[in-house]
C-alpha atoms as a PDB file:
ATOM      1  CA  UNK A   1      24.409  15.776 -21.489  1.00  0.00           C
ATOM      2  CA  UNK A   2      24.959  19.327 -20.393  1.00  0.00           C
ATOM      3  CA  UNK A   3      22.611  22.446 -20.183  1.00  0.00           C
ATOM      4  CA  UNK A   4      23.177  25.481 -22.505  1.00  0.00           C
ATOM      5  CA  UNK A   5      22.476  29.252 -21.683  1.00  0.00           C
ATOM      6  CA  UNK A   6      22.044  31.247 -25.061  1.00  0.00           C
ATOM      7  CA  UNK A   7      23.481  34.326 -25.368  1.00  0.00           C
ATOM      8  CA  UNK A   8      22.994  37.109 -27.660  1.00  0.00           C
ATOM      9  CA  UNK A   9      24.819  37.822 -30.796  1.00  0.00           C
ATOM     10  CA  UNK A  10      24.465  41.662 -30.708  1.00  0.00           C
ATOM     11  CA  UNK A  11      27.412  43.927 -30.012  1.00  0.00           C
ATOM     12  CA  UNK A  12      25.232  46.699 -29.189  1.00  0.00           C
ATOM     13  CA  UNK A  13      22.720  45.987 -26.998  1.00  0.00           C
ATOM     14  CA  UNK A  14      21.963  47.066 -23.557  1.00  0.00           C
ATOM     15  CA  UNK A  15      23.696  45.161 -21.354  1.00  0.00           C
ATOM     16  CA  UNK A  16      26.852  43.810 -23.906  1.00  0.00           C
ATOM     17  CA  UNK A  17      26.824  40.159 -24.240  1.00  0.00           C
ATOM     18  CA  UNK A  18      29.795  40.392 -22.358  1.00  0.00           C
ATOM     19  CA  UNK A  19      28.317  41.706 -19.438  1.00  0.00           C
ATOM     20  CA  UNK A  20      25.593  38.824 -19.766  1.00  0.00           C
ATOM     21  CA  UNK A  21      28.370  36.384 -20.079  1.00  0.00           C
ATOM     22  CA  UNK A  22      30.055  37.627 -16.804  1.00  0.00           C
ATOM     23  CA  UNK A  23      26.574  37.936 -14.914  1.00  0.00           C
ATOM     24  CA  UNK A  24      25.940  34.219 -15.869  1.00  0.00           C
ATOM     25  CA  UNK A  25      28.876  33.708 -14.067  1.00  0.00           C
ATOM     26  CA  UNK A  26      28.533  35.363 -11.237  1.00  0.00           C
ATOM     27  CA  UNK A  27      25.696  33.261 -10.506  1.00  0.00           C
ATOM     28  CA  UNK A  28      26.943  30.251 -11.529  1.00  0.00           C
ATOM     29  CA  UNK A  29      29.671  30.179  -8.592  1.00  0.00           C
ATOM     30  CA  UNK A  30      26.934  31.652  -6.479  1.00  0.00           C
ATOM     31  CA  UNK A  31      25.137  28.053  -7.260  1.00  0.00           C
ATOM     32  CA  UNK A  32      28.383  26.319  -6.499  1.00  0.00           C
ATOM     33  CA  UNK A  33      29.024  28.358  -3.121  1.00  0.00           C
ATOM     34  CA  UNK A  34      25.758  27.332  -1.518  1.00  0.00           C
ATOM     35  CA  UNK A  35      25.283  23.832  -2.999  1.00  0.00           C
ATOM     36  CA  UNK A  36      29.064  22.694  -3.427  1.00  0.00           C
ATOM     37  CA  UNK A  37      28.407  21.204  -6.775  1.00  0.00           C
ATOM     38  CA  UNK A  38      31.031  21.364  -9.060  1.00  0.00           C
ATOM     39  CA  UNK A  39      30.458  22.326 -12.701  1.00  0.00           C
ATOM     40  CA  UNK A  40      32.822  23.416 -15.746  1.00  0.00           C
ATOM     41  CA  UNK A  41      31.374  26.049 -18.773  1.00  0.00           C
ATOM     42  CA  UNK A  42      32.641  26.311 -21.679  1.00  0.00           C
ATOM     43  CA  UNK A  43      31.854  28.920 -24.544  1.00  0.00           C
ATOM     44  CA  UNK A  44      30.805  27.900 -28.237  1.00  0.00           C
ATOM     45  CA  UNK A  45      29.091  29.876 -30.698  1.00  0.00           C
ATOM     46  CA  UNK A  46      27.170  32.655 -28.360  1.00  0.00           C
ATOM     47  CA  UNK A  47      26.102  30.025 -25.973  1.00  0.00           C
ATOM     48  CA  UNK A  48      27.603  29.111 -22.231  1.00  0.00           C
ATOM     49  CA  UNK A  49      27.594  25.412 -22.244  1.00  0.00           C
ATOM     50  CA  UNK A  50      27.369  24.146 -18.458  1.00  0.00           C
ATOM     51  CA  UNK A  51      28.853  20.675 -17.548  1.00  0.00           C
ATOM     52  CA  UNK A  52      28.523  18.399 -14.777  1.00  0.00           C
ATOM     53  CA  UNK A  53      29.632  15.497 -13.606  1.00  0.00           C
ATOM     54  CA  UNK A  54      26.038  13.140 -13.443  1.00  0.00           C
ATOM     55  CA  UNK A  55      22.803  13.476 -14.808  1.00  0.00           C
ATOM     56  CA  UNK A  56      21.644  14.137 -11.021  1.00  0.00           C
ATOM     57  CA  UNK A  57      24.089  17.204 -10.840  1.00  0.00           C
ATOM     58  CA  UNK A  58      21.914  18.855 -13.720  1.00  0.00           C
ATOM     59  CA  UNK A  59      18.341  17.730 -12.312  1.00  0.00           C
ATOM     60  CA  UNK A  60      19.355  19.378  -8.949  1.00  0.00           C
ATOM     61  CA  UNK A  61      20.526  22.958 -10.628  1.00  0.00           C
ATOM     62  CA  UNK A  62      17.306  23.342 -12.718  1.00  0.00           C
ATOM     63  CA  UNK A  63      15.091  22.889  -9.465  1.00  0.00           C
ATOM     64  CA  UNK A  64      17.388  24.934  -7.249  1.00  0.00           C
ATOM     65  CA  UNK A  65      18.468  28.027 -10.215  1.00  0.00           C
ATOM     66  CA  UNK A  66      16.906  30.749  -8.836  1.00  0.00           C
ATOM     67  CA  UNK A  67      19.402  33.835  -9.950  1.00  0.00           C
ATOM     68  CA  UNK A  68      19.732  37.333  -8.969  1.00  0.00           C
ATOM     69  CA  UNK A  69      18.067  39.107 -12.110  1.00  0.00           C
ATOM     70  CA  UNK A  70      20.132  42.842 -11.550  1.00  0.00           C
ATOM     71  CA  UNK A  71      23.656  44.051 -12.650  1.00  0.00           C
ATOM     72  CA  UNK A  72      24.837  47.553 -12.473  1.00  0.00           C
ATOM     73  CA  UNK A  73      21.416  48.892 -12.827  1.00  0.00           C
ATOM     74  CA  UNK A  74      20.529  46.479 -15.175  1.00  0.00           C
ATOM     75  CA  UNK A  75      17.517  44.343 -15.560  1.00  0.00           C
ATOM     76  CA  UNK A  76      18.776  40.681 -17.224  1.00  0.00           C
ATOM     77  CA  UNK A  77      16.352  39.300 -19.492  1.00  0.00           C
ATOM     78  CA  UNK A  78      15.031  35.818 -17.666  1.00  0.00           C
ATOM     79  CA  UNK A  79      15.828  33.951 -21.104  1.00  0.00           C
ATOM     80  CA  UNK A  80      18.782  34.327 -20.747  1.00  0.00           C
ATOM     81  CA  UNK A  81      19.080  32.932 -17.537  1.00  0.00           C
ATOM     82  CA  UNK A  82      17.162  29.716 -18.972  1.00  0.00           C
ATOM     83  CA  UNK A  83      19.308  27.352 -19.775  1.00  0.00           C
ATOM     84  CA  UNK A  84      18.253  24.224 -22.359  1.00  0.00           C
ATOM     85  CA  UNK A  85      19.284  20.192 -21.793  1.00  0.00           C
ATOM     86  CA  UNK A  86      20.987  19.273 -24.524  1.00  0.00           C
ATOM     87  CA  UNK A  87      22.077  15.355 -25.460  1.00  0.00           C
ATOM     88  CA  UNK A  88      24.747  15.108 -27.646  1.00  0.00           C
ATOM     89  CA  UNK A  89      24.009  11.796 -29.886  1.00  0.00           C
ATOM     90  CA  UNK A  90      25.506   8.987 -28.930  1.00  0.00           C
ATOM     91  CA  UNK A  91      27.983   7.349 -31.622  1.00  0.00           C
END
């Protein structure tokens, strides 16, 4: 299991994907600060895969992800800060 944040796949829009990417984050080791959970991301295909050790770990960040929508004047889009569950299929 691990939760996925989609990012966008346009160069030129307002903020860069890369400045989405570095917001994400920002907030991410917010999260870990204050709650002391560790967690690893990893990029594939415009999306910020977020992993954690047990299935409690991710149940505990999607009732306590609250994050800071602003960046450099910028208003973040809340989807992007919505990440999905995904379960990879068990072989």
């Amino acid at each position: 299991m691990y939760l996925v944040f989609d990012l966008p796949k346009l160069a030129d829009i307002d903020p860069s994907p890369h400045a989405i990417a570095f917001w994400l984050h920002r907030e991410l080791d917010r999260w870990h600060e204050r709650y002391e959970i560790p967690y690893k991301t990893k990029y594939h295909k415009n999306r910020l895969r977020l992993i954690m050790d047990s299935e409690a770990d991710y149940h505990f960040f999607m009732l306590s992800w609250n994050p800071d929508f602003s960046i450099n004047n910028h208003k973040m889009e809340e989807k992007w800060s919505k990440p999905r569950v995904v379960n990879p299929p068990k072989h």
